[in-house]
PDB file of N, CA and C in Angstrom:
ATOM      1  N   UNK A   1      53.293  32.778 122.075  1.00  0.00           N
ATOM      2  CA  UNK A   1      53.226  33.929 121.186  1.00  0.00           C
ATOM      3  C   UNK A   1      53.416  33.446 119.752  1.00  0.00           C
ATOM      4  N   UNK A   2      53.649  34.290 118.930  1.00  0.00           N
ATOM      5  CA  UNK A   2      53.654  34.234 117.409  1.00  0.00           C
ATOM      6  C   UNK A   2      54.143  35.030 117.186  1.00  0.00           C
ATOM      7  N   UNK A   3      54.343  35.457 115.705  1.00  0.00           N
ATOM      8  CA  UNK A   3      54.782  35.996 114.972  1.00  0.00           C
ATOM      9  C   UNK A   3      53.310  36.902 113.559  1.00  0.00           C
ATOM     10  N   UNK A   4      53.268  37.998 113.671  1.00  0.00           N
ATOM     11  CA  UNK A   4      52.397  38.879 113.169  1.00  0.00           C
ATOM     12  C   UNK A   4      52.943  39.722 112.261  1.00  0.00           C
ATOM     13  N   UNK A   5      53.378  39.042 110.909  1.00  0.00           N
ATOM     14  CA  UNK A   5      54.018  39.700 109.833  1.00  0.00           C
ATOM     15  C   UNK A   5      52.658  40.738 109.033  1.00  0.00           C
ATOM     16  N   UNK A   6      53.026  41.955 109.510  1.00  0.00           N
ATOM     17  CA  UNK A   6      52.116  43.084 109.338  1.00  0.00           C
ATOM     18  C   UNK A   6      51.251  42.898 109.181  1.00  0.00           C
ATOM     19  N   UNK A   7      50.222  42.066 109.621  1.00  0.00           N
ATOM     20  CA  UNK A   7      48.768  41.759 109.707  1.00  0.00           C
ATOM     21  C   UNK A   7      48.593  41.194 108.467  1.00  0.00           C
ATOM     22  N   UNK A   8      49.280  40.314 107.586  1.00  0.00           N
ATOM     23  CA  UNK A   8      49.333  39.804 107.038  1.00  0.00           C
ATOM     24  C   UNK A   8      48.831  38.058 106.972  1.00  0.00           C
ATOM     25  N   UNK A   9      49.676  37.413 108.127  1.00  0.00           N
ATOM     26  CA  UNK A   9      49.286  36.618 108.661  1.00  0.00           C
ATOM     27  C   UNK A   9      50.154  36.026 110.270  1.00  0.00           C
ATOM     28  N   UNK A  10      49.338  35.340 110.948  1.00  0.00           N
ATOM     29  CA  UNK A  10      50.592  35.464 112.137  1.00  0.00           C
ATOM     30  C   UNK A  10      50.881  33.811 112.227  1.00  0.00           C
ATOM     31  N   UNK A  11      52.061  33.496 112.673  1.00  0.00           N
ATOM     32  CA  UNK A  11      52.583  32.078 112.266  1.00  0.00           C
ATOM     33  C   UNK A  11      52.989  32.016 113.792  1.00  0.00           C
ATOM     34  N   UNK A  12      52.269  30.752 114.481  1.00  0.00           N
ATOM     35  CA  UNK A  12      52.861  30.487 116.188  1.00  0.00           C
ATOM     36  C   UNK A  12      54.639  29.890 116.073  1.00  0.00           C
ATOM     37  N   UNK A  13      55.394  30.278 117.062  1.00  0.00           N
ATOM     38  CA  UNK A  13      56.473  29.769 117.125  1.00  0.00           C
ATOM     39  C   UNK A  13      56.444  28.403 116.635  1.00  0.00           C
ATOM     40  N   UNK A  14      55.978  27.518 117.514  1.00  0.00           N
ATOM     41  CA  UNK A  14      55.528  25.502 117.388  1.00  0.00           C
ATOM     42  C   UNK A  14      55.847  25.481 115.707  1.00  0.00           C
ATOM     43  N   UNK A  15      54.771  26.595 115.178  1.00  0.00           N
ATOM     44  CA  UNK A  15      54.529  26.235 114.015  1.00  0.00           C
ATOM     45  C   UNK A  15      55.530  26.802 113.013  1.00  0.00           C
ATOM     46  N   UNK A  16      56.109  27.700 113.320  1.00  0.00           N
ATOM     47  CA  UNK A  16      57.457  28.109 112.748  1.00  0.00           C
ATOM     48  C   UNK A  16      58.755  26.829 112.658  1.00  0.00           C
ATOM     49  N   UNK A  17      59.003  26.501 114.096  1.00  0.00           N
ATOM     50  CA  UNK A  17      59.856  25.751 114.229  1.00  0.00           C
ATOM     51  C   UNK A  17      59.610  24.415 113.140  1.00  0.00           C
ATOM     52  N   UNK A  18      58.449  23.973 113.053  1.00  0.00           N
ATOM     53  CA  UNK A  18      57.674  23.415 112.024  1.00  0.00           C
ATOM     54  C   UNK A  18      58.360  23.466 110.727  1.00  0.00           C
ATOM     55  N   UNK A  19      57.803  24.134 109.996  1.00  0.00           N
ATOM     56  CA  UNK A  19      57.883  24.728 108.792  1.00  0.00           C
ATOM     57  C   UNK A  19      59.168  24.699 108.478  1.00  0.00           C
ATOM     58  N   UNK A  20      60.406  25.427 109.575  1.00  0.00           N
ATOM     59  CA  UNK A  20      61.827  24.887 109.499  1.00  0.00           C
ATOM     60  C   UNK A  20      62.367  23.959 109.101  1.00  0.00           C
ATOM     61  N   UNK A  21      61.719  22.796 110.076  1.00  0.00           N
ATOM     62  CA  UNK A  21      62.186  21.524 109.663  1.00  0.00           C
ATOM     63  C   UNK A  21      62.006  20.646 108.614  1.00  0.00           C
ATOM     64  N   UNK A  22      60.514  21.166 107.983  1.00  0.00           N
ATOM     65  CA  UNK A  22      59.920  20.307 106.774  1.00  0.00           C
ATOM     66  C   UNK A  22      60.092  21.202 105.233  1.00  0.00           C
ATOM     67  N   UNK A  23      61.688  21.846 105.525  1.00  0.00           N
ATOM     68  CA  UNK A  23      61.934  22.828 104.315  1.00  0.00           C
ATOM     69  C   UNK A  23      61.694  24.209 104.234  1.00  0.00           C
ATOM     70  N   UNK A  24      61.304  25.055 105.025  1.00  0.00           N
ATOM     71  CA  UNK A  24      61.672  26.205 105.314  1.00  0.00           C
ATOM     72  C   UNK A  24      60.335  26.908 104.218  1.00  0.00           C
ATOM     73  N   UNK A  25      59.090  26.107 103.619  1.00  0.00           N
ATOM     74  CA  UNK A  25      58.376  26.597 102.858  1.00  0.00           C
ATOM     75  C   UNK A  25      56.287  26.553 103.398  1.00  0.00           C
ATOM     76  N   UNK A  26      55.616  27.415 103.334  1.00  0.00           N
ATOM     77  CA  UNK A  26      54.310  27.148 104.050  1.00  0.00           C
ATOM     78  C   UNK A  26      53.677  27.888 102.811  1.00  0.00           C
ATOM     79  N   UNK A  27      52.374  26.361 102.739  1.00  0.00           N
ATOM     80  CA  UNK A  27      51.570  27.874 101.181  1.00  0.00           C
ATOM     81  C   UNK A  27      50.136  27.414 103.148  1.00  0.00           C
ATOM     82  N   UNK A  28      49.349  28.849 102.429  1.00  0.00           N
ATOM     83  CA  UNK A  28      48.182  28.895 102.759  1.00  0.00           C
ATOM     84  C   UNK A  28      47.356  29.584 101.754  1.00  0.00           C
ATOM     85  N   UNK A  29      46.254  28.458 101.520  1.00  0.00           N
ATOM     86  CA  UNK A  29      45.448  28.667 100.808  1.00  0.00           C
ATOM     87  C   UNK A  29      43.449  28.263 101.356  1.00  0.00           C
ATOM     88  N   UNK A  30      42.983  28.667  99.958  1.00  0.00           N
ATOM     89  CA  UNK A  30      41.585  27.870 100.049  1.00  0.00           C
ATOM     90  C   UNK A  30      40.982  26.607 100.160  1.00  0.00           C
ATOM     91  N   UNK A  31      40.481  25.721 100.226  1.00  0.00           N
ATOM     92  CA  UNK A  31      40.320  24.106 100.037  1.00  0.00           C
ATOM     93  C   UNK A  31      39.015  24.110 100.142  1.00  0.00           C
ATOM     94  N   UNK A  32      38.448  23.678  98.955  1.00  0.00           N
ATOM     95  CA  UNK A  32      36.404  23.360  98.822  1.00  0.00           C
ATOM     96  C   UNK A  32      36.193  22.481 100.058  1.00  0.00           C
ATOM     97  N   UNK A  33      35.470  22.570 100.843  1.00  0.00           N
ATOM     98  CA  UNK A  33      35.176  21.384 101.558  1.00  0.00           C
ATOM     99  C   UNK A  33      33.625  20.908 101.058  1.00  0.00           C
ATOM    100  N   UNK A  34      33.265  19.962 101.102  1.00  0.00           N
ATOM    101  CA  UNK A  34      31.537  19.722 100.592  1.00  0.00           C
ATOM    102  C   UNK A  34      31.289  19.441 101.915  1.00  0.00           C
ATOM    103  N   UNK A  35      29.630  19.489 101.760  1.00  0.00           N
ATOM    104  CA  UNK A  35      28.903  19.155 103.083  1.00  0.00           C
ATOM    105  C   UNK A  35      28.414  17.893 103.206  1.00  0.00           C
ATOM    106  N   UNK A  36      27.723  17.117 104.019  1.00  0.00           N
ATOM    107  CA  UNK A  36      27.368  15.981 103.829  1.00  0.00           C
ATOM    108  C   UNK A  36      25.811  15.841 102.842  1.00  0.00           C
ATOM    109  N   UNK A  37      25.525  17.473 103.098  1.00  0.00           N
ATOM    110  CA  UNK A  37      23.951  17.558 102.492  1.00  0.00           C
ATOM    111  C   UNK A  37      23.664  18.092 101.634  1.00  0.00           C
ATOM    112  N   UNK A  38      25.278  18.518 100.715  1.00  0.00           N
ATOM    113  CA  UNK A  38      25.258  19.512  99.681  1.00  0.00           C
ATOM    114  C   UNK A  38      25.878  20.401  99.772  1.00  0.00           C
ATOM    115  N   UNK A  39      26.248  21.815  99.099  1.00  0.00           N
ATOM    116  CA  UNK A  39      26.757  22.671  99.321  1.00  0.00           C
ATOM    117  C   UNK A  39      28.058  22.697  99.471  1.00  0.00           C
ATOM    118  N   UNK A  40      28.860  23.567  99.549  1.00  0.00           N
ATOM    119  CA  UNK A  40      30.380  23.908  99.282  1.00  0.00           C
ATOM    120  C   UNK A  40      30.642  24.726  99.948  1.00  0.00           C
ATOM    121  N   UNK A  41      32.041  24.859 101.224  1.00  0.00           N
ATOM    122  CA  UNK A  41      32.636  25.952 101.753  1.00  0.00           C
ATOM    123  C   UNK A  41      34.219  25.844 101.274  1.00  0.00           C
ATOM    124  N   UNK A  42      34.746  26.875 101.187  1.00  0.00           N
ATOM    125  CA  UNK A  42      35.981  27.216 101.212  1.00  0.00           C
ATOM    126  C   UNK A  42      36.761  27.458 102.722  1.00  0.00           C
ATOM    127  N   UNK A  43      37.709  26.575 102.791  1.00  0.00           N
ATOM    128  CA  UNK A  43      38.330  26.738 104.659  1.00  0.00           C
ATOM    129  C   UNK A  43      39.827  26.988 104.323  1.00  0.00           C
ATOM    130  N   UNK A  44      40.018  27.925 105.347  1.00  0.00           N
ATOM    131  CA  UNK A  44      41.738  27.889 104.616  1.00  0.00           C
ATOM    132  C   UNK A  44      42.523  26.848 105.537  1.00  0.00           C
ATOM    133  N   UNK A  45      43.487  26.742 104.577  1.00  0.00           N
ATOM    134  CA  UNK A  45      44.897  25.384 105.387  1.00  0.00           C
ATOM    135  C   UNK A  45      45.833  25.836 104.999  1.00  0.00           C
ATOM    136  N   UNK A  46      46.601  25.183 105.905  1.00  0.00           N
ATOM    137  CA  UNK A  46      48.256  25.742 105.725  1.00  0.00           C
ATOM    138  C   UNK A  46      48.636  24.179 105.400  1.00  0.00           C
ATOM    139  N   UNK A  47      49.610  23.892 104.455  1.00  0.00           N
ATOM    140  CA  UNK A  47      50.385  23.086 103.879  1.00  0.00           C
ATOM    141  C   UNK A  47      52.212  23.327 104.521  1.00  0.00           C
ATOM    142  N   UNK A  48      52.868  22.141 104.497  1.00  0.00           N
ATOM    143  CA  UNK A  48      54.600  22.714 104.620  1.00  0.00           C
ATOM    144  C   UNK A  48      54.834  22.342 103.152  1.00  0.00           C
ATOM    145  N   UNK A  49      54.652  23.440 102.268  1.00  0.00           N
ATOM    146  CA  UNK A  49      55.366  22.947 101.237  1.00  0.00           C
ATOM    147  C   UNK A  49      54.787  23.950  99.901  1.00  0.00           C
ATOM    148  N   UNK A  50      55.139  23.797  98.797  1.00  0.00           N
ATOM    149  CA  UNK A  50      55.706  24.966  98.184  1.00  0.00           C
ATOM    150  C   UNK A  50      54.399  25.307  97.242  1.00  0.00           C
ATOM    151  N   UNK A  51      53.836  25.982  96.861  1.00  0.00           N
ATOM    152  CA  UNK A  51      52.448  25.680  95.654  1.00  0.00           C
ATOM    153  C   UNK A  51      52.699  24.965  94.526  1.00  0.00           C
ATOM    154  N   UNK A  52      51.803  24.382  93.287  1.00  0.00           N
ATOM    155  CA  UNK A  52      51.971  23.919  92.254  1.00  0.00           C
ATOM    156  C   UNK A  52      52.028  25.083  91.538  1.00  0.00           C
ATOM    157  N   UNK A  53      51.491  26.240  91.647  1.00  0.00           N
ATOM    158  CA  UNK A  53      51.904  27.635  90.608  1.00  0.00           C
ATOM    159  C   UNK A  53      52.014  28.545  91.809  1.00  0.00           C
ATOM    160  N   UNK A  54      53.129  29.370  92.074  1.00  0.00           N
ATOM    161  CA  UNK A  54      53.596  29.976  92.985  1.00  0.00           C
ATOM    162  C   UNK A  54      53.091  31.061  92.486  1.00  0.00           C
ATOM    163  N   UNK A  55      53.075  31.439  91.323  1.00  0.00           N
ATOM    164  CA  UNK A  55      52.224  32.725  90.717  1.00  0.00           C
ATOM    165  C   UNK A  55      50.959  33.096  91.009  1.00  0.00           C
ATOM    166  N   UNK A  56      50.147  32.278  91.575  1.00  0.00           N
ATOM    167  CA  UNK A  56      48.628  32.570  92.246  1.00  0.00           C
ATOM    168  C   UNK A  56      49.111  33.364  93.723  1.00  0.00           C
ATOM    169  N   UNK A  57      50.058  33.117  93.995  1.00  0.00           N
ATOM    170  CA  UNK A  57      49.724  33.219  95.622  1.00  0.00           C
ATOM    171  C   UNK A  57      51.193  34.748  95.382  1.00  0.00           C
ATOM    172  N   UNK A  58      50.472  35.897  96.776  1.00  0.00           N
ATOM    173  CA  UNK A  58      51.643  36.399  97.025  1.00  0.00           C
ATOM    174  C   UNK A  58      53.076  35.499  98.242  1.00  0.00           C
ATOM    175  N   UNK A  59      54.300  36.124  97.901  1.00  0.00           N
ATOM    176  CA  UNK A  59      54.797  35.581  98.203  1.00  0.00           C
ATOM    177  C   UNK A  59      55.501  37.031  99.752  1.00  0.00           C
ATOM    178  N   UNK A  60      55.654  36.033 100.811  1.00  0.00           N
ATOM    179  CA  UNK A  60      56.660  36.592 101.989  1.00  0.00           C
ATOM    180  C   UNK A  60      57.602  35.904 102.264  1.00  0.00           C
ATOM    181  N   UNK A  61      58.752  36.324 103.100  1.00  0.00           N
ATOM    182  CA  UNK A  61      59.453  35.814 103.405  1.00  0.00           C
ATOM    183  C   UNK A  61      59.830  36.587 105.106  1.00  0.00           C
ATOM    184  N   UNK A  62      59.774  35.574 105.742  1.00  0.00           N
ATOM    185  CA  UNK A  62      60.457  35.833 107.345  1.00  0.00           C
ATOM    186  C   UNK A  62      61.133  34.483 108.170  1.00  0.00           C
ATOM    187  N   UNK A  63      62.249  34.973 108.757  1.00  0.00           N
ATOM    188  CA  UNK A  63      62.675  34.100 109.402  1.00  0.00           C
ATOM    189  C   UNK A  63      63.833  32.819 108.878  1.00  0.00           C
ATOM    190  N   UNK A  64      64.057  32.752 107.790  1.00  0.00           N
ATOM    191  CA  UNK A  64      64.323  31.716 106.711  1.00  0.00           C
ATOM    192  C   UNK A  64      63.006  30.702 106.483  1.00  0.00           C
ATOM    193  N   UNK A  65      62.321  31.601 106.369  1.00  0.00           N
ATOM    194  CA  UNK A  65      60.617  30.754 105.734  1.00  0.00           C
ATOM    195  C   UNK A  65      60.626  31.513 104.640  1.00  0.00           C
ATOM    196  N   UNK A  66      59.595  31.059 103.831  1.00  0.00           N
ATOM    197  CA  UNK A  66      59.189  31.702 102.811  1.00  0.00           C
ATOM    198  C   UNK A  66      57.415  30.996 102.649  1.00  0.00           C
ATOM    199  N   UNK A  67      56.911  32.377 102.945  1.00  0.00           N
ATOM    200  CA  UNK A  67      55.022  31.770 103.096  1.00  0.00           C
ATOM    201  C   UNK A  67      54.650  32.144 101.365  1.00  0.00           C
ATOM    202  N   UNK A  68      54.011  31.119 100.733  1.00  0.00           N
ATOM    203  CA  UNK A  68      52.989  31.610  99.926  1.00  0.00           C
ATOM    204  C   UNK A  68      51.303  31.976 100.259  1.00  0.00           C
ATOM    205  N   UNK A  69      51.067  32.432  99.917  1.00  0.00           N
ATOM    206  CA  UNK A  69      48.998  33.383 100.868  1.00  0.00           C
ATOM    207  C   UNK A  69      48.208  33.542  99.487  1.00  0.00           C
ATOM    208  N   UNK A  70      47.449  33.187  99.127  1.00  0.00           N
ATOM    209  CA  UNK A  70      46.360  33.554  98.942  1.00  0.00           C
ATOM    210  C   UNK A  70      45.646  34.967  99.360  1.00  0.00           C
ATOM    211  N   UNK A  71      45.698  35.616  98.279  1.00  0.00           N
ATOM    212  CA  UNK A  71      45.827  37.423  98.448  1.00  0.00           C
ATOM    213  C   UNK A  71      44.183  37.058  99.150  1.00  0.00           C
ATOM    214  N   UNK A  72      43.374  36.370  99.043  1.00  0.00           N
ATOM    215  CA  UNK A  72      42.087  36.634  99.574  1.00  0.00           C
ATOM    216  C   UNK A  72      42.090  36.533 101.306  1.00  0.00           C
ATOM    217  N   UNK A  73      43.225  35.653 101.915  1.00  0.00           N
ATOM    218  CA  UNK A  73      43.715  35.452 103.217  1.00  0.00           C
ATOM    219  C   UNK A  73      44.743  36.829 103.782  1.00  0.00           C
ATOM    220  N   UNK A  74      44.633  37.367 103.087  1.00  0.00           N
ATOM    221  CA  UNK A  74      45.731  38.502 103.635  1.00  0.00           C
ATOM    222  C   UNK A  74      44.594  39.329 104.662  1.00  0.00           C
ATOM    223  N   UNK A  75      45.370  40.018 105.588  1.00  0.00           N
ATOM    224  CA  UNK A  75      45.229  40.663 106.286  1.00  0.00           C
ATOM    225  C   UNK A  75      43.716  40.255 106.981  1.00  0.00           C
ATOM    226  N   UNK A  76      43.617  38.789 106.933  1.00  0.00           N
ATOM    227  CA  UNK A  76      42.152  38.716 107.329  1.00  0.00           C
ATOM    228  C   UNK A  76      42.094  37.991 109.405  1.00  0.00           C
ATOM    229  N   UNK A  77      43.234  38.227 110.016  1.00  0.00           N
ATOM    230  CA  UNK A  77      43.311  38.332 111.296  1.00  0.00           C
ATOM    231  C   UNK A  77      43.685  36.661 111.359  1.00  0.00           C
ATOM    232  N   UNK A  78      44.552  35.806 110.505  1.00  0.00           N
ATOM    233  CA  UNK A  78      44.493  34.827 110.127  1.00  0.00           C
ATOM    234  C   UNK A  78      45.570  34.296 111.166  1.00  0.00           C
ATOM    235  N   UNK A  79      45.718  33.289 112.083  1.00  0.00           N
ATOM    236  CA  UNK A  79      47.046  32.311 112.559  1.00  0.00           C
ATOM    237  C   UNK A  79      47.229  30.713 112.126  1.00  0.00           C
ATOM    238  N   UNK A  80      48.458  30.532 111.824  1.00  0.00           N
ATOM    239  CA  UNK A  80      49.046  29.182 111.387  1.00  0.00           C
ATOM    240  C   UNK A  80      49.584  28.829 112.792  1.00  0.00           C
ATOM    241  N   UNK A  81      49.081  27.612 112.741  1.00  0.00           N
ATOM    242  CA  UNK A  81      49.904  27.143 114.379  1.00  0.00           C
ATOM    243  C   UNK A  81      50.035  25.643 113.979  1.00  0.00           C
ATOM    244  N   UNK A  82      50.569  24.921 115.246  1.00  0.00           N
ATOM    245  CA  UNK A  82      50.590  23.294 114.829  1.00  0.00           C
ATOM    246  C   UNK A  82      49.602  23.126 115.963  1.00  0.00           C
ATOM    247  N   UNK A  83      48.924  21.465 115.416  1.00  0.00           N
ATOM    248  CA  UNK A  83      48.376  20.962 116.154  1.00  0.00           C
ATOM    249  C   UNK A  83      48.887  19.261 116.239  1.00  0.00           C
ATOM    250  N   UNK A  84      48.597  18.679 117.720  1.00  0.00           N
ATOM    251  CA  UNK A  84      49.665  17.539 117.789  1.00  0.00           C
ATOM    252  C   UNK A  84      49.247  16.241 118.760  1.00  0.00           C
ATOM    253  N   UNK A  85      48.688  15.558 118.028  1.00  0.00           N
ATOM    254  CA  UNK A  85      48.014  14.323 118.316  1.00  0.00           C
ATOM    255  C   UNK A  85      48.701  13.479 118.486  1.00  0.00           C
ATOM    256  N   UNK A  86      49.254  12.751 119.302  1.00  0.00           N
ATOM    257  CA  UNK A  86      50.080  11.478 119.433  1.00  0.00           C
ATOM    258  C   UNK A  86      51.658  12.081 119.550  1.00  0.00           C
ATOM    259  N   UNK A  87      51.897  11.199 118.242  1.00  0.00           N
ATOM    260  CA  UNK A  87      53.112  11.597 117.198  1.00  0.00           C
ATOM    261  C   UNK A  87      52.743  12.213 116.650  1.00  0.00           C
ATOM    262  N   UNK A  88      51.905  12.648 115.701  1.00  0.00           N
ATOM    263  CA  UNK A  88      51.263  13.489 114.309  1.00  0.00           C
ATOM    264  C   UNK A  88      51.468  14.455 114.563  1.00  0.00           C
ATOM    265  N   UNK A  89      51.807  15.310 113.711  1.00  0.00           N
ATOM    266  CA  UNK A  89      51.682  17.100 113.857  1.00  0.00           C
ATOM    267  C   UNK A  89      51.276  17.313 112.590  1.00  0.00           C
ATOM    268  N   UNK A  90      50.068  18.541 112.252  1.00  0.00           N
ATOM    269  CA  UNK A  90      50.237  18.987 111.102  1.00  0.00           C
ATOM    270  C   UNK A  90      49.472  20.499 111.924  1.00  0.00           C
ATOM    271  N   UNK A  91      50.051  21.488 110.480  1.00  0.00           N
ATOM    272  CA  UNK A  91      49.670  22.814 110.493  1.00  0.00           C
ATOM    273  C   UNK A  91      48.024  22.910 110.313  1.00  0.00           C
ATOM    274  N   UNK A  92      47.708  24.269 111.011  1.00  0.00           N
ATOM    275  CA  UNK A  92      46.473  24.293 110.814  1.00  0.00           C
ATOM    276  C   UNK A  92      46.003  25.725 111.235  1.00  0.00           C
ATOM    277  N   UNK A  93      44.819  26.486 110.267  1.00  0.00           N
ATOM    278  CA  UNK A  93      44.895  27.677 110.248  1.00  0.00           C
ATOM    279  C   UNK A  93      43.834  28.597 111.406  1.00  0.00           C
ATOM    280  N   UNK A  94      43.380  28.923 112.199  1.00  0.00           N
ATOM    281  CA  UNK A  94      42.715  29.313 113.124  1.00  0.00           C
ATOM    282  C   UNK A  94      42.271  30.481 112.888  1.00  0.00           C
ATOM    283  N   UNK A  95      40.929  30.670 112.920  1.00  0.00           N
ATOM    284  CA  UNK A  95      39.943  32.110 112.366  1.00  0.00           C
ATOM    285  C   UNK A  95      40.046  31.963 111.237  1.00  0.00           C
ATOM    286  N   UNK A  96      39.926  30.662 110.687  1.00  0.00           N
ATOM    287  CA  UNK A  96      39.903  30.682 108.833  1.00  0.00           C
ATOM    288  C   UNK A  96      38.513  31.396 108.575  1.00  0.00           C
ATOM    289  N   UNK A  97      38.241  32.220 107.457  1.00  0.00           N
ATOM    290  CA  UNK A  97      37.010  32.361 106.999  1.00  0.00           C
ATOM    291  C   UNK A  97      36.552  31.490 106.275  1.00  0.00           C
ATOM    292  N   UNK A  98      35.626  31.114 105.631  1.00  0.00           N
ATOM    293  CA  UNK A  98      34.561  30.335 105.512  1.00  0.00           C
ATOM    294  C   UNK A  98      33.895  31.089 104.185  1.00  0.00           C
ATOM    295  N   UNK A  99      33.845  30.912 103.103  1.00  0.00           N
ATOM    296  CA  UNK A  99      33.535  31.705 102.150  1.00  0.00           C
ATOM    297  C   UNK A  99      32.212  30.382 101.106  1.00  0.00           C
ATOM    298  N   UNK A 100      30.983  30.649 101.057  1.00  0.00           N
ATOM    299  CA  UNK A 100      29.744  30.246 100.367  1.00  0.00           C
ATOM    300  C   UNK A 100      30.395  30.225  99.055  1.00  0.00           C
ATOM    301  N   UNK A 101      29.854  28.898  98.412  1.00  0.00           N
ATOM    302  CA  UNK A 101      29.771  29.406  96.820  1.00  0.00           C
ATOM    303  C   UNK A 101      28.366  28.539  96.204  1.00  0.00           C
ATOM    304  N   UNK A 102      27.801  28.865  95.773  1.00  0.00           N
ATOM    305  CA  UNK A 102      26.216  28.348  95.107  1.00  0.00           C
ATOM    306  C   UNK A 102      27.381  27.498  93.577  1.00  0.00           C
ATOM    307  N   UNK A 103      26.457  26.357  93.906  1.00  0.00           N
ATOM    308  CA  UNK A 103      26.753  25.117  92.738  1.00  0.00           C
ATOM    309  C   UNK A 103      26.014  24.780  91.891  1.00  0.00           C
TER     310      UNK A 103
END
């Protein structure tokens, strides 16, 4: 299960417990990705850690977390969970949208 802070965004336990340990802070935001053939998408990611301007992003707080979001990610049916390769873990956002931009 998870956690579904008013359809805001929902954060899996794994990935809570997460976020705990690496400072109690999660931004999710946009990130350009390029293509190999051109073109530009926007994918969202979750980071453990705090924004460079906290003023872009709204801010929540649950749990002793504190999420920063990207008002364009709100309420968009969005989950943060971990994913865990080996040793490695990092956060990662599931049903990200995918947003075009002409260059």
């Amino acid at each position: 299960m998870g956690y579904a802070m008013d359809s805001v965004i929902e954060i899996g336990n794994n990935a809570l417990d997460f976020i705990k340990q690496r400072g109690g802070v999660v931004t999710v935001r946009l990130s350009p990705k390029h293509g190999c053939c051109g073109g530009l998408a926007n994918v969202a990611v979750a980071e453990a850690s705090a924004p460079k301007d906290p003023s872009l992003y709204q801010r929540h707080c649950y749990q002793d977390i504190t999420i920063f979001i990207d008002s364009v990610l709100v309420d968009q049916g969005l989950r943060v969970d971990i994913e865990v390769f080996w040793k490695l873990r990092h956060l990662y956002v599931d049903g990200a949208i995918l947003q075009s931009r002409d260059t």
